[in-house]
N, C-alpha and C. Protein backbone atom coordinates (compact mmCIF):
# COMPACT_ATOMS: atom_id res chain seq x y z
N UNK A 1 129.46 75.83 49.16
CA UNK A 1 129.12 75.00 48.01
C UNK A 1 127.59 74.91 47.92
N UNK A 2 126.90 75.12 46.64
CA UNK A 2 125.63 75.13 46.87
C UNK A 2 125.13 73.67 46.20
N UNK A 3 123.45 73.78 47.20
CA UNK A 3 122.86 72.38 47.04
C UNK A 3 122.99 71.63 45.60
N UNK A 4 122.72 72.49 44.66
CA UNK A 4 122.40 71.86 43.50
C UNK A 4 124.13 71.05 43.24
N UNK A 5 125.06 72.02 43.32
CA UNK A 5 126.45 71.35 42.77
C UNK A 5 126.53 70.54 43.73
N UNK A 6 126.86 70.21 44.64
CA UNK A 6 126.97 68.83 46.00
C UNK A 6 126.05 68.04 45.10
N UNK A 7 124.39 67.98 44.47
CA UNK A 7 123.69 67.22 43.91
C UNK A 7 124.29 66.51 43.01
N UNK A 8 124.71 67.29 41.77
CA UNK A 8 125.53 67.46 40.45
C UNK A 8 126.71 66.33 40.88
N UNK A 9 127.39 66.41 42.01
CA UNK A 9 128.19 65.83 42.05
C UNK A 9 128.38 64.35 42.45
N UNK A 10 127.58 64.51 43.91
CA UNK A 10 126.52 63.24 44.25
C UNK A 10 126.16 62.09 42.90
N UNK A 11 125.55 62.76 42.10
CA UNK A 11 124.92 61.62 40.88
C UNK A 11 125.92 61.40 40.29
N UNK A 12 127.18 62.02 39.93
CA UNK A 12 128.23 61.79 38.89
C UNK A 12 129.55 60.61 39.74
N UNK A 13 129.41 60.92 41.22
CA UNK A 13 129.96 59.95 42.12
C UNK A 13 129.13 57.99 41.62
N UNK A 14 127.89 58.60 41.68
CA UNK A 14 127.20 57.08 41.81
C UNK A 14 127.01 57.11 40.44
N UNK A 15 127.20 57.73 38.97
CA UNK A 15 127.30 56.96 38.12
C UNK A 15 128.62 56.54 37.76
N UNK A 16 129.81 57.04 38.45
CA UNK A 16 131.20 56.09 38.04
C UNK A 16 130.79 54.78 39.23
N UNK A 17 130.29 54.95 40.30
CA UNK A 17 130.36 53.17 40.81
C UNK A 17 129.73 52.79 40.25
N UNK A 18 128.61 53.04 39.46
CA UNK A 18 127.61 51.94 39.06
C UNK A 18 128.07 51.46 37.17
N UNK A 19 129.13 52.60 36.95
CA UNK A 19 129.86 51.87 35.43
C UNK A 19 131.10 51.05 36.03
N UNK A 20 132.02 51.39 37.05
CA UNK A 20 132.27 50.24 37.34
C UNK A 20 132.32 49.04 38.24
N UNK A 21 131.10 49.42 38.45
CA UNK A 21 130.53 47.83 39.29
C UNK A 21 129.92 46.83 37.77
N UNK A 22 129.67 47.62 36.72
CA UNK A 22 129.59 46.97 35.44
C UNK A 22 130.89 46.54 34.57
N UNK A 23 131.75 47.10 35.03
CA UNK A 23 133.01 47.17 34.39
C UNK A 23 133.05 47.72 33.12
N UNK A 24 131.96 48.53 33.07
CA UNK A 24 132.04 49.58 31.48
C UNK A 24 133.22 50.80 31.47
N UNK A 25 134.01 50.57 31.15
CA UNK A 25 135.52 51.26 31.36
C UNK A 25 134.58 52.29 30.37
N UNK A 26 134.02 52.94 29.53
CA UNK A 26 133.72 53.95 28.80
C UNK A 26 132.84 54.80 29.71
N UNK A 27 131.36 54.23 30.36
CA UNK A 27 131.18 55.04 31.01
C UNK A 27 131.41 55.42 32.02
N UNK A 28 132.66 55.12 32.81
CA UNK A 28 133.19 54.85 33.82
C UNK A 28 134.11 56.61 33.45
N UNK A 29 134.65 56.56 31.99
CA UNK A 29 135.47 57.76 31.65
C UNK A 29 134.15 58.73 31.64
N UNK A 30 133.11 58.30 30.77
CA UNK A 30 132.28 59.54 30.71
C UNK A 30 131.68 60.05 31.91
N UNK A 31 131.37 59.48 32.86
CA UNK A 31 131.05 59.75 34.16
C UNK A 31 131.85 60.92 35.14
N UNK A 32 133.30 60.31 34.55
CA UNK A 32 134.22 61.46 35.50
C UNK A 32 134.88 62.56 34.69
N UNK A 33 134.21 62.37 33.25
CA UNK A 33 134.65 64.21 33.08
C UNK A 33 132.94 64.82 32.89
N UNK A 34 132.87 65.41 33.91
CA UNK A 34 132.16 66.47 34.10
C UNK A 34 132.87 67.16 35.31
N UNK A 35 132.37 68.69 35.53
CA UNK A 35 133.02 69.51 36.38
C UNK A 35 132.70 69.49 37.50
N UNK A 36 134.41 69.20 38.26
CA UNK A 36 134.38 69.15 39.75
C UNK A 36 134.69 70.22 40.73
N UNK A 37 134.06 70.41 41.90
CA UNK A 37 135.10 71.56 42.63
C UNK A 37 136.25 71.46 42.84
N UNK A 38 136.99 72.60 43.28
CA UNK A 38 138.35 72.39 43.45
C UNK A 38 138.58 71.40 44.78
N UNK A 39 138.01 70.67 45.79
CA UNK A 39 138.19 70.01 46.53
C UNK A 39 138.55 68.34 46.32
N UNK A 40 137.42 68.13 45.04
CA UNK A 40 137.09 66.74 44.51
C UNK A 40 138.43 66.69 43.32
N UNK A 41 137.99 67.82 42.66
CA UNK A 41 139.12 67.47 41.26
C UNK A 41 140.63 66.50 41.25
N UNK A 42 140.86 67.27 42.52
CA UNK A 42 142.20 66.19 42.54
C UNK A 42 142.18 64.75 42.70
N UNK A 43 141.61 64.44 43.19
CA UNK A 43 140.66 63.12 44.00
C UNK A 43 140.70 62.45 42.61
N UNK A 44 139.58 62.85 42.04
CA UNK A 44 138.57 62.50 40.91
C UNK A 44 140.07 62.21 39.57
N UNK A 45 141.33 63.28 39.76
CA UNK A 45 142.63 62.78 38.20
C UNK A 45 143.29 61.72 39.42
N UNK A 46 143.15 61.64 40.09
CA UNK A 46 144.20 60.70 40.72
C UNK A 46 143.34 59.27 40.93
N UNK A 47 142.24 58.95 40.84
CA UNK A 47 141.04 58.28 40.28
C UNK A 47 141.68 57.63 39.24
N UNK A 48 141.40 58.71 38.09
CA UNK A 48 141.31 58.41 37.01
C UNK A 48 142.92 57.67 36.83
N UNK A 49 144.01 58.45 37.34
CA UNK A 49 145.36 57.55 37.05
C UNK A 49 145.06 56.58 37.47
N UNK A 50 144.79 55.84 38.41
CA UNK A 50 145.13 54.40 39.14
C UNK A 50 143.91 53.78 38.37
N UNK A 51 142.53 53.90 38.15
CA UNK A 51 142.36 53.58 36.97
C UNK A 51 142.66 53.15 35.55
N UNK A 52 143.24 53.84 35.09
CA UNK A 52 144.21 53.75 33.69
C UNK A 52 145.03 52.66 33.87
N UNK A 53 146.20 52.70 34.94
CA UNK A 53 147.31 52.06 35.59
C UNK A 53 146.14 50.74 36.13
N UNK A 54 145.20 50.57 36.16
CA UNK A 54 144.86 49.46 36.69
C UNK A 54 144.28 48.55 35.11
N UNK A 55 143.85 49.21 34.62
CA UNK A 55 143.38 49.12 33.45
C UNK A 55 144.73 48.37 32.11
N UNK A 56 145.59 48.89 32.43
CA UNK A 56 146.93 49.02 31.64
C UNK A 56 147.02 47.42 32.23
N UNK A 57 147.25 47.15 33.76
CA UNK A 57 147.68 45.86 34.69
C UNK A 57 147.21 44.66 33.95
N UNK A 58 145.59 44.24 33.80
CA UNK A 58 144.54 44.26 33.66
C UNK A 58 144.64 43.65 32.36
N UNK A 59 145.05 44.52 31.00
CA UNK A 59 145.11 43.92 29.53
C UNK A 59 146.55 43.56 29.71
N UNK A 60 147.74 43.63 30.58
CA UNK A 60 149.16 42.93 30.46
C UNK A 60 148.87 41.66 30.34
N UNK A 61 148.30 41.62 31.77
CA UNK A 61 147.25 40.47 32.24
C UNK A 61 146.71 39.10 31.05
N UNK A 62 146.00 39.94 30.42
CA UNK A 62 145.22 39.16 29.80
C UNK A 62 144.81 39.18 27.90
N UNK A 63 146.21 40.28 27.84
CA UNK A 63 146.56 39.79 26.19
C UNK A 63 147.97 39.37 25.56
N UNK A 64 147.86 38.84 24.49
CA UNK A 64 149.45 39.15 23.87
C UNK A 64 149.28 39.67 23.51
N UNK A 65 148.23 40.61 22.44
CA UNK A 65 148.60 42.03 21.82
C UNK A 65 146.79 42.38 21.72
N UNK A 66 146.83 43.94 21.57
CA UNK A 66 145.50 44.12 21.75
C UNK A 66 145.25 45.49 20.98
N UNK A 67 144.61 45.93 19.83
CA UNK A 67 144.18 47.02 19.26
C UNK A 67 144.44 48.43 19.87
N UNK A 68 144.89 48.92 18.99
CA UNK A 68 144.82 50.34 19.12
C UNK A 68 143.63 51.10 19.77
N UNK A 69 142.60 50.35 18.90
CA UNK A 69 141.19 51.24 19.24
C UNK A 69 140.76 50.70 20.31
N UNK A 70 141.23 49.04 20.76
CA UNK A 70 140.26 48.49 22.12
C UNK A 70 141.01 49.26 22.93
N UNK A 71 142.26 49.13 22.97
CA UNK A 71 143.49 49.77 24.31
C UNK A 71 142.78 51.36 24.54
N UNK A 72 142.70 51.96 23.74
CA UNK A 72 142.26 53.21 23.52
C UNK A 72 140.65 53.07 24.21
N UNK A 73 139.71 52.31 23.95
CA UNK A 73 139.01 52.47 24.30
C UNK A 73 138.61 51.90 26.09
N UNK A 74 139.63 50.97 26.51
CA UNK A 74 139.70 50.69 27.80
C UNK A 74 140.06 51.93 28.61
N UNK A 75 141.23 52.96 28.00
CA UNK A 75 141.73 53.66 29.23
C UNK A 75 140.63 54.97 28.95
N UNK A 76 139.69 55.01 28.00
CA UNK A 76 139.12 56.30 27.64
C UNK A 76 139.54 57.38 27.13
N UNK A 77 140.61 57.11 26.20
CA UNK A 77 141.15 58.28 26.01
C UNK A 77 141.27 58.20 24.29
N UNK A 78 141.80 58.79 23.19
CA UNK A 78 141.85 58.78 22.03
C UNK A 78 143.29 57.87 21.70
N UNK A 79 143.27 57.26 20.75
CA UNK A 79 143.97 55.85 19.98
C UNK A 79 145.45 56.84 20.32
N UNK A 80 145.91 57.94 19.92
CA UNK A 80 147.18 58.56 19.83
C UNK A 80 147.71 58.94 21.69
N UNK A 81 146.88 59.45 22.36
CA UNK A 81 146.84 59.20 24.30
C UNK A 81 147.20 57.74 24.42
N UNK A 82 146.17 56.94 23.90
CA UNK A 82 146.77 55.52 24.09
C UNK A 82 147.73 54.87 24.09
N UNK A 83 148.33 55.34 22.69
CA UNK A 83 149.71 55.13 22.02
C UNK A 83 150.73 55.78 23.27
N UNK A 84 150.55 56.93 23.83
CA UNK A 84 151.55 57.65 24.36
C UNK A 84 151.90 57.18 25.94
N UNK A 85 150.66 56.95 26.21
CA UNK A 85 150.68 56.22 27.87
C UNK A 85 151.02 54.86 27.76
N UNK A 86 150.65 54.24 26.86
CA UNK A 86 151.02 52.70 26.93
C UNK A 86 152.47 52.33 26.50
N UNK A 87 152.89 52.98 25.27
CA UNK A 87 154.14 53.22 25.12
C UNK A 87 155.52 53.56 26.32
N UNK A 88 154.06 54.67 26.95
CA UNK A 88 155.24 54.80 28.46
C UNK A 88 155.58 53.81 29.20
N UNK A 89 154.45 52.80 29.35
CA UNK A 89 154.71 51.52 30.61
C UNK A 89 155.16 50.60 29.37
N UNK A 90 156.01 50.87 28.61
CA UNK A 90 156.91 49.52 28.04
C UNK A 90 156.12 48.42 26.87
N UNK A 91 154.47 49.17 26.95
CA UNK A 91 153.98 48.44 25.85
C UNK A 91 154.68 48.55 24.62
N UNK A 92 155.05 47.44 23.34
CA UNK A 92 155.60 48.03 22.13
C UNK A 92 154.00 48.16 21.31
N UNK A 93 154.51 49.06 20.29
CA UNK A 93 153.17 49.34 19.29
C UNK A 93 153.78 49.29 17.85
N UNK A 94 153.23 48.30 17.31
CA UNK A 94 153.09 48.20 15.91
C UNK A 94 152.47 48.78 14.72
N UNK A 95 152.81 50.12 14.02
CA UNK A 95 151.92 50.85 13.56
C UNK A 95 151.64 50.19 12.48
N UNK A 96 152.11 49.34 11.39
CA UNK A 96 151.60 48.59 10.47
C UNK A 96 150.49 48.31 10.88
N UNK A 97 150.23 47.37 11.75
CA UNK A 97 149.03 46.61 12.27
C UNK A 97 148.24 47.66 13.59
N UNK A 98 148.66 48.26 14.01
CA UNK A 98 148.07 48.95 14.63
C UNK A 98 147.43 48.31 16.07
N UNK A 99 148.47 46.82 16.72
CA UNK A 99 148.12 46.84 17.59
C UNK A 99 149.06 46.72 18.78
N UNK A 100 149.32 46.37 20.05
CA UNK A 100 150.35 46.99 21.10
C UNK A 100 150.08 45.32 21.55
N UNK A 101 151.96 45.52 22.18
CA UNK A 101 152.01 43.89 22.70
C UNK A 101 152.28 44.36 24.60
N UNK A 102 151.57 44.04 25.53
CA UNK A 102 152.12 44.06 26.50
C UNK A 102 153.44 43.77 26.52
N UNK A 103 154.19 44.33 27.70
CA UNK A 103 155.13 43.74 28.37
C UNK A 103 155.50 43.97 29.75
N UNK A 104 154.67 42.79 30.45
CA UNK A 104 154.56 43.17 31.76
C UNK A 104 155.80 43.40 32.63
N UNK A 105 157.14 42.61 32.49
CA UNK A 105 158.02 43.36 33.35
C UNK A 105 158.36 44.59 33.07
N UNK A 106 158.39 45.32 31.42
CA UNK A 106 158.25 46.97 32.15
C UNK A 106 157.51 47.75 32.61
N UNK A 107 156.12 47.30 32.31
CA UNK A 107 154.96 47.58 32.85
C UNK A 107 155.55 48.11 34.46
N UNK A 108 155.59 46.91 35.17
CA UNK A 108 155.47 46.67 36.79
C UNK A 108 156.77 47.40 36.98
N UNK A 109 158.10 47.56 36.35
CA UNK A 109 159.19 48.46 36.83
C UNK A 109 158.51 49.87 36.43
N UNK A 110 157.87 50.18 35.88
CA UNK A 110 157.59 51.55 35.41
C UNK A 110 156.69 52.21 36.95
N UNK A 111 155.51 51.08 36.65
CA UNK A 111 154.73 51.25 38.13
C UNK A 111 155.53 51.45 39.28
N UNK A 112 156.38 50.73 39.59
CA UNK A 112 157.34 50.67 40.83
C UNK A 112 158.05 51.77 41.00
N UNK A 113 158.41 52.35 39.81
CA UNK A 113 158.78 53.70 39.76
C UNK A 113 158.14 54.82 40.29
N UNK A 114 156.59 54.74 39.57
CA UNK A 114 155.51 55.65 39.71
C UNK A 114 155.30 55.61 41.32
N UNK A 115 155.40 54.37 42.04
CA UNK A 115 154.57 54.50 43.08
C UNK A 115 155.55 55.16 44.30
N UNK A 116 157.08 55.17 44.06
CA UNK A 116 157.75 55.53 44.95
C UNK A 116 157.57 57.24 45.23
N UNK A 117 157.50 57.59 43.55
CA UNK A 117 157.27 59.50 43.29
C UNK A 117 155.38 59.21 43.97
N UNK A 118 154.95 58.58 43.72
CA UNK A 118 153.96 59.15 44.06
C UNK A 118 153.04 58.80 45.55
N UNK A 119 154.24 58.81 46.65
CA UNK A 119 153.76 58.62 47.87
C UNK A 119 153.45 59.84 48.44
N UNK A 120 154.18 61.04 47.74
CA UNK A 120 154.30 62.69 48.35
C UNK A 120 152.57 63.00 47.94
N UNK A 121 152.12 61.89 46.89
CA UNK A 121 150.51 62.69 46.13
C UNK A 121 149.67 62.15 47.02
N UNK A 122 150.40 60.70 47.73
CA UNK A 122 149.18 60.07 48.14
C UNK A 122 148.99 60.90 49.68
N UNK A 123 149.82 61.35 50.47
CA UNK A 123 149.94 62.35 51.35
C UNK A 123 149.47 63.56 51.33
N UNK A 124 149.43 64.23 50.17
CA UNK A 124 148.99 65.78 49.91
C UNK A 124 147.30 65.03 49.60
N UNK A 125 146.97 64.05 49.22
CA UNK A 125 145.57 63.58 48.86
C UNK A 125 145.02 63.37 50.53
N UNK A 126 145.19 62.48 51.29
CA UNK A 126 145.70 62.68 52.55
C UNK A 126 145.06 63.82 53.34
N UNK A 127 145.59 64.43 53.22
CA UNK A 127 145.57 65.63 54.17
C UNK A 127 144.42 66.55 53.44
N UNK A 128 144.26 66.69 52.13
CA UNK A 128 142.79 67.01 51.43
C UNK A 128 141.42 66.53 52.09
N UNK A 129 141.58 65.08 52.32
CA UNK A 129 140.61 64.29 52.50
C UNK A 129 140.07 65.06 54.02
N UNK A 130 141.16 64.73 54.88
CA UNK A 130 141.14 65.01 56.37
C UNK A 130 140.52 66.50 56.50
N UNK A 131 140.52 67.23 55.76
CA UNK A 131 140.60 69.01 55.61
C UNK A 131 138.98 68.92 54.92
N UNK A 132 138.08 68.06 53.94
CA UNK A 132 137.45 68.02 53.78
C UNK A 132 136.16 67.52 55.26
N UNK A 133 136.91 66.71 55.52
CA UNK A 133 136.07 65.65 56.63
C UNK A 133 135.93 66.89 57.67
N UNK A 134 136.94 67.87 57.85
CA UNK A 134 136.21 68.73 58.95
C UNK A 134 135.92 69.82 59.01
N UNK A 135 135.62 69.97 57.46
CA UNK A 135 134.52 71.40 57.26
C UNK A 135 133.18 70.43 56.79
């Protein structure tokens, strides 16, 4: 891996902590798409899910219903992504009005779901990490 990309990557590491140690969920997205090696990349979408999924927790949390464009603009992704992921965890969406009502118990069964499939990722992440640490 050469100096400059380790650099490249280095600064793009410390500008997602420092968007969210601000809690700027936008540059927090713009920060982590730029290009990673194949070592980090996985790291860096599995990031970004528990992000989203934390993000998703987060406005259950703390709306009864919340815009298309804010929801959209919390997880970083475009208003119709929004629609499709939030829709998945049990949010309903109102296209008249164009805005989404939590609903945290499917929310948290959906998660509960997610987290059982995804103990095999957190293992294969795991063993990445360990494989990194000793080269």
């Amino acid at each position: 891996m050469t100096k400059e990309l380790k650099k490249g990557e280095t600064e793009s590491v410390w500008k997602i902590g420092k968007a969210l140690w601000k809690k700027d969920y936008p540059a927090t997205y713009q920060a982590v798409n730029v290009p990673w090696n194949q070592q980090l990349k996985p790291l860096v979408d599995a990031f970004v899910v528990a992000l989203r999924t934390r993000v998703l927790r987060l406005v259950a949390n703390a709306y009864t219903n919340i815009s298309s464009a804010a929801l959209a603009e919390k997880l970083g992704q475009s208003e119709q992504e929004a629609e499709q992921l939030a829709t998945g965890y049990g949010f309903q969406y109102d296209a008249g009005s164009k805005y989404f009502t939590p609903n945290k118990q499917a929310l948290e069964a959906q998660l509960e779901t997610n987290k059982k499939s995804g103990l095999d990722t957190i293992s294969s992440l795991a063993k990445k990490t360990l494989f990194l640490e000793l080269n």
